[in-house]
N, C-alpha and C. Protein backbone atom coordinates (compact mmCIF):
# COMPACT_ATOMS: atom_id res chain seq x y z
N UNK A 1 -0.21 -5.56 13.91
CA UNK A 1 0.08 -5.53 12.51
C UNK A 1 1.58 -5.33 12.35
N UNK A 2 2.25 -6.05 11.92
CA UNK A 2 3.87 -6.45 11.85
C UNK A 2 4.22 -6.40 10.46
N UNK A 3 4.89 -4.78 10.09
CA UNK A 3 5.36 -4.77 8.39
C UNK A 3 6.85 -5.15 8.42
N UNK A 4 6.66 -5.94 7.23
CA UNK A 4 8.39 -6.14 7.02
C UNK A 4 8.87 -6.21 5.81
N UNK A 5 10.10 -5.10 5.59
CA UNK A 5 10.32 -4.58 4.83
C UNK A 5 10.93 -6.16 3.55
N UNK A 6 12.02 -5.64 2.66
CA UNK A 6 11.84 -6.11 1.40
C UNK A 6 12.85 -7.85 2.10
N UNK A 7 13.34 -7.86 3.04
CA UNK A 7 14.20 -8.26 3.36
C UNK A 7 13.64 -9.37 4.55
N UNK A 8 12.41 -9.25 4.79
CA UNK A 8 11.58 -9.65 5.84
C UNK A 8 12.18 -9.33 7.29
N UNK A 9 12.32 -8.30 7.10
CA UNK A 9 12.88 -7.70 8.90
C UNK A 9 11.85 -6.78 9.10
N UNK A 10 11.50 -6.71 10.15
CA UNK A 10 10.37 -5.60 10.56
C UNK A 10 10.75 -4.20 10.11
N UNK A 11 9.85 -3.84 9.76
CA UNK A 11 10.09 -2.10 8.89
C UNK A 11 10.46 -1.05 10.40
N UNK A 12 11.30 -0.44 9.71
CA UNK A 12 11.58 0.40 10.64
C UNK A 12 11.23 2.48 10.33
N UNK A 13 10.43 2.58 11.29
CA UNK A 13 9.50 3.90 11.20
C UNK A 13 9.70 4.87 11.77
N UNK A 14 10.50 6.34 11.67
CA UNK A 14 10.50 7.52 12.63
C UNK A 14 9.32 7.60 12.27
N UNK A 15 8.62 8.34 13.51
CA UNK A 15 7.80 8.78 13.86
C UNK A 15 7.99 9.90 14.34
N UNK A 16 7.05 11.01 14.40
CA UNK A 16 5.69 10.93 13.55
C UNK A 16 6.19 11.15 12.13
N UNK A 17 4.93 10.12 11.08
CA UNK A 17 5.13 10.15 9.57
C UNK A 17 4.12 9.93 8.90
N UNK A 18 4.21 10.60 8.28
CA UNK A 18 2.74 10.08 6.79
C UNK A 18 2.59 8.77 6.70
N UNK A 19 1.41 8.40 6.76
CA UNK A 19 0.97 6.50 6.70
C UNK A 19 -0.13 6.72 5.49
N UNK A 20 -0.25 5.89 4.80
CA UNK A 20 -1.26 5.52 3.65
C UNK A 20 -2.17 4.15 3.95
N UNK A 21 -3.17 4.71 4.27
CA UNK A 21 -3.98 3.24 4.06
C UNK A 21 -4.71 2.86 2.76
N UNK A 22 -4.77 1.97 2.61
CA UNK A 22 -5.89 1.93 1.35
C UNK A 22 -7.46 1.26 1.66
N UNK A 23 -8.22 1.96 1.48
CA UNK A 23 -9.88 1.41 2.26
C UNK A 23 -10.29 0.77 1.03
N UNK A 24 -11.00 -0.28 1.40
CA UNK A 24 -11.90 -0.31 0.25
C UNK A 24 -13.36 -0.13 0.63
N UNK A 25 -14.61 -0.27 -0.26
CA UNK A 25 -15.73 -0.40 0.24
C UNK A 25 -16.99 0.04 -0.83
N UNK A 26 -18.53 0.29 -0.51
CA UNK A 26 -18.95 0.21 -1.54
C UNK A 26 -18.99 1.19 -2.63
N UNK A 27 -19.59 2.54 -1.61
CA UNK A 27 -19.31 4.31 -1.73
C UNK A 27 -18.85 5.38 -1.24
N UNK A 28 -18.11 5.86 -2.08
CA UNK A 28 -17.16 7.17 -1.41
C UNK A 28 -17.41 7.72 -0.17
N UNK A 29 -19.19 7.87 0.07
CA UNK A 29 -19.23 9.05 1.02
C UNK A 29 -19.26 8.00 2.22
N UNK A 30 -19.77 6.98 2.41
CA UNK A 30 -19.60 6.08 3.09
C UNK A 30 -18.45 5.95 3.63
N UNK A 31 -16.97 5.59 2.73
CA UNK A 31 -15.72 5.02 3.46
C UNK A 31 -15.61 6.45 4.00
N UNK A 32 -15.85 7.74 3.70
CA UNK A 32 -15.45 9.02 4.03
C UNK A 32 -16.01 9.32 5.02
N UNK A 33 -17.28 9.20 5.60
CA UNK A 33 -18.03 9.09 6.63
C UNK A 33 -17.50 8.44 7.94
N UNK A 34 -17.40 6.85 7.44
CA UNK A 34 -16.16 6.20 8.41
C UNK A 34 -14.91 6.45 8.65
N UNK A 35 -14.08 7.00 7.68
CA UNK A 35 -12.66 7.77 8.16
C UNK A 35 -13.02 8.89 9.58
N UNK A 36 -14.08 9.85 9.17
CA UNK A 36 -14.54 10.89 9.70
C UNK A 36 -14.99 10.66 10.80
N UNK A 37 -15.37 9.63 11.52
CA UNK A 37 -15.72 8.61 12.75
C UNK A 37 -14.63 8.47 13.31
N UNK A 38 -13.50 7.85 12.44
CA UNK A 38 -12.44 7.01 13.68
C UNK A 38 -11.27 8.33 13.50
N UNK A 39 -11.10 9.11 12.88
CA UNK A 39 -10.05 10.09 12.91
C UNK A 39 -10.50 11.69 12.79
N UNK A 40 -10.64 11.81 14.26
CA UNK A 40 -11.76 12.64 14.50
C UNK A 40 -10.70 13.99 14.37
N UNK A 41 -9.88 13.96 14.81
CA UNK A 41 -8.72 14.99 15.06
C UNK A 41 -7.59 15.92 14.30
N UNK A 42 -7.79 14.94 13.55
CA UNK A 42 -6.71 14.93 12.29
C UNK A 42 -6.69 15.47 11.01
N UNK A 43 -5.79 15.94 10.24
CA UNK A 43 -5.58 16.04 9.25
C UNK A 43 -5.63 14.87 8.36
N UNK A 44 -6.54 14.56 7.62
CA UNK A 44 -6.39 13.55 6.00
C UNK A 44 -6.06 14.23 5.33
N UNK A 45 -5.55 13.31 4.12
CA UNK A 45 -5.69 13.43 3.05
C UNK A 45 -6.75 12.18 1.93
N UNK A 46 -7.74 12.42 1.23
CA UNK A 46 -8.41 11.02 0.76
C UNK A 46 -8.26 11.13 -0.70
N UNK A 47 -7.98 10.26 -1.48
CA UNK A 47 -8.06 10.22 -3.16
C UNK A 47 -8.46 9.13 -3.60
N UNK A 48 -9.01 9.30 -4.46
CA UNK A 48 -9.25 7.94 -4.88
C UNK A 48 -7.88 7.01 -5.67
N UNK A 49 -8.40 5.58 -5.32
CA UNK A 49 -7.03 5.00 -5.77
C UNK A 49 -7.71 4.15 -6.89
N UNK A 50 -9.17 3.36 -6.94
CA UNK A 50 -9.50 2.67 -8.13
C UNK A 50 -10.47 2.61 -7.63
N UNK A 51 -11.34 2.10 -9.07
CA UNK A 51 -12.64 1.06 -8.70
C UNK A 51 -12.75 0.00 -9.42
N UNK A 52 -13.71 -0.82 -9.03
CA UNK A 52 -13.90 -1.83 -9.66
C UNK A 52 -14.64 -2.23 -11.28
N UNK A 53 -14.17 -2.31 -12.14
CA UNK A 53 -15.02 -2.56 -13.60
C UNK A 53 -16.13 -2.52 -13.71
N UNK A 54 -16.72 -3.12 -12.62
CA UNK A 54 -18.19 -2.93 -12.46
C UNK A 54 -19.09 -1.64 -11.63
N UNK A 55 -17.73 -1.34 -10.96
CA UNK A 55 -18.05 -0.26 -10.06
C UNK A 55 -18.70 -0.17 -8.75
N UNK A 56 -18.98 -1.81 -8.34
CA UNK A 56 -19.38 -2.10 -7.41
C UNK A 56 -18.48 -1.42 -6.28
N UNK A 57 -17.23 -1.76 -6.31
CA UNK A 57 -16.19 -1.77 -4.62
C UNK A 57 -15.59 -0.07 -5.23
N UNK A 58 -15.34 0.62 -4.27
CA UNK A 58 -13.99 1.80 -4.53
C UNK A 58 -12.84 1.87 -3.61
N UNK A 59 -11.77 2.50 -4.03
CA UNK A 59 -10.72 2.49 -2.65
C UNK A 59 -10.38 3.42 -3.12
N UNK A 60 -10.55 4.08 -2.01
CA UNK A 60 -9.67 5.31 -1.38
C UNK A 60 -8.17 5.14 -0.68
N UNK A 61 -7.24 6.05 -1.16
CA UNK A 61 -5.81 6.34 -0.51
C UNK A 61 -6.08 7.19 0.73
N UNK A 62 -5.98 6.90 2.14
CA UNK A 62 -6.14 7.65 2.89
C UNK A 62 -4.70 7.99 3.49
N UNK A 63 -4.63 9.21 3.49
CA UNK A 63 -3.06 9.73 4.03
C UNK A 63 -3.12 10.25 4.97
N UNK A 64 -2.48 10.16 6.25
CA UNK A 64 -2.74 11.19 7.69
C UNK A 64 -1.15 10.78 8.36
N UNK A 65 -0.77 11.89 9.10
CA UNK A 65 0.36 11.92 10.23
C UNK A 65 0.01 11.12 11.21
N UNK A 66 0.95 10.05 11.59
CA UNK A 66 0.62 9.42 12.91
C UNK A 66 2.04 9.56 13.28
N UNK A 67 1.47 9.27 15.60
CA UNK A 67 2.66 9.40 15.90
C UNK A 67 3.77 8.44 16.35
N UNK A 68 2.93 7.18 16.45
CA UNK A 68 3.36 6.01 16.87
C UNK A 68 2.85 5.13 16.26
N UNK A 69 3.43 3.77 16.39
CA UNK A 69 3.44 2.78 16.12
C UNK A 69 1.63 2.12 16.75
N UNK A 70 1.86 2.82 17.73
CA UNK A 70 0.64 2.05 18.16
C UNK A 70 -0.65 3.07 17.99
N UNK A 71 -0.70 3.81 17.48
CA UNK A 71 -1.30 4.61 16.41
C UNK A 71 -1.94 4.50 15.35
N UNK A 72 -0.53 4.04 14.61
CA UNK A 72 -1.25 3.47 13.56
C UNK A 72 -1.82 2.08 13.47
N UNK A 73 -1.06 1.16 14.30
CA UNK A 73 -2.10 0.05 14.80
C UNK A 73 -3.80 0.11 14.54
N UNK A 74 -3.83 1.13 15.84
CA UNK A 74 -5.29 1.38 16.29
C UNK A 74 -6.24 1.70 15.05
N UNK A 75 -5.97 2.85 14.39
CA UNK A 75 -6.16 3.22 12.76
C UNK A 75 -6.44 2.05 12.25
N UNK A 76 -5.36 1.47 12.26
CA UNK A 76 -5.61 0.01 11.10
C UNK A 76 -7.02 -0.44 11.47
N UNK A 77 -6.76 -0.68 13.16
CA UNK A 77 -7.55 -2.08 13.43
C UNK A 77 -9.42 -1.22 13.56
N UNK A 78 -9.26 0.01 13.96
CA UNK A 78 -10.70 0.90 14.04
C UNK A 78 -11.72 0.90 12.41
N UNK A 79 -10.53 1.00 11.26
CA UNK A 79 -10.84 1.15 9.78
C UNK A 79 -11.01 -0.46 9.49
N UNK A 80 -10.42 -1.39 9.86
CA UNK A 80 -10.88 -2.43 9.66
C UNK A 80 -12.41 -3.13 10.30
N UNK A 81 -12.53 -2.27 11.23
CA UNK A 81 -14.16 -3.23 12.22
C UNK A 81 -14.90 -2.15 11.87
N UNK A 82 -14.98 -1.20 11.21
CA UNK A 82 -15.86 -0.32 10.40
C UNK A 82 -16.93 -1.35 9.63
N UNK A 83 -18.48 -1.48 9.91
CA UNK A 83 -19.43 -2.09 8.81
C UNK A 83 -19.32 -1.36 7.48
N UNK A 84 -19.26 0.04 7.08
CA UNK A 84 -18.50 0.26 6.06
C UNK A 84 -17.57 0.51 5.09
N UNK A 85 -16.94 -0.53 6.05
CA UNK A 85 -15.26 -0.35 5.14
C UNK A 85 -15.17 -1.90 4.91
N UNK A 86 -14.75 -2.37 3.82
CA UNK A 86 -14.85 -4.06 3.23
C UNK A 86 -13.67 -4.87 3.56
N UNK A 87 -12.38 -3.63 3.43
CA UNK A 87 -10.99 -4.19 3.88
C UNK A 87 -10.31 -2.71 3.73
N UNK A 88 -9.26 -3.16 4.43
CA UNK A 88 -8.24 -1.85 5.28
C UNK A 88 -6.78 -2.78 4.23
N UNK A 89 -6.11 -1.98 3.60
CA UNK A 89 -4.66 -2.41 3.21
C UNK A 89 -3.64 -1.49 3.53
């Protein structure tokens, strides 16, 4: 996963730092369940960030310290192959 900042140059990250993901998926306790799976160790933080009009999808802001790059990779890519998580942003 390759971020690049406003300028399209790869973002540049001290580490360790607060990362925000945004989950989406169907129900709270669900995406919370799956956070609670792949970040067994850690300090979160979870809030909600929206839902959908219909109320079908929700996303959660998930906030946690990582220490590397390849860290948060893993995060990404663990919250993304989650069956209950719909998409990882």
């Amino acid at each position: 996963m390759k971020r690049l900042d406003e300028f399209g140059e790869k973002l540049q990250l001290e580490y360790p730092c607060a990362w925000v993901y945004k989950v989406v998926g169907f129900h709270r306790a669900s995406i919370e369940n799956a956070i609670s799976e792949i970040i067994q160790e850690k300090t979160v933080a979870i809030t909600l960030s929206n839902q959908s009009r219909n109320q079908k999808y929700i996303a959660l802001n998930l906030e946690v310290i990582v220490d590397n790059e390849a860290e948060r990779n893993a995060i990404y890519i663990a919250l993304k192959a989650h069956a209950e998580i719909k998409m990882v942003l």
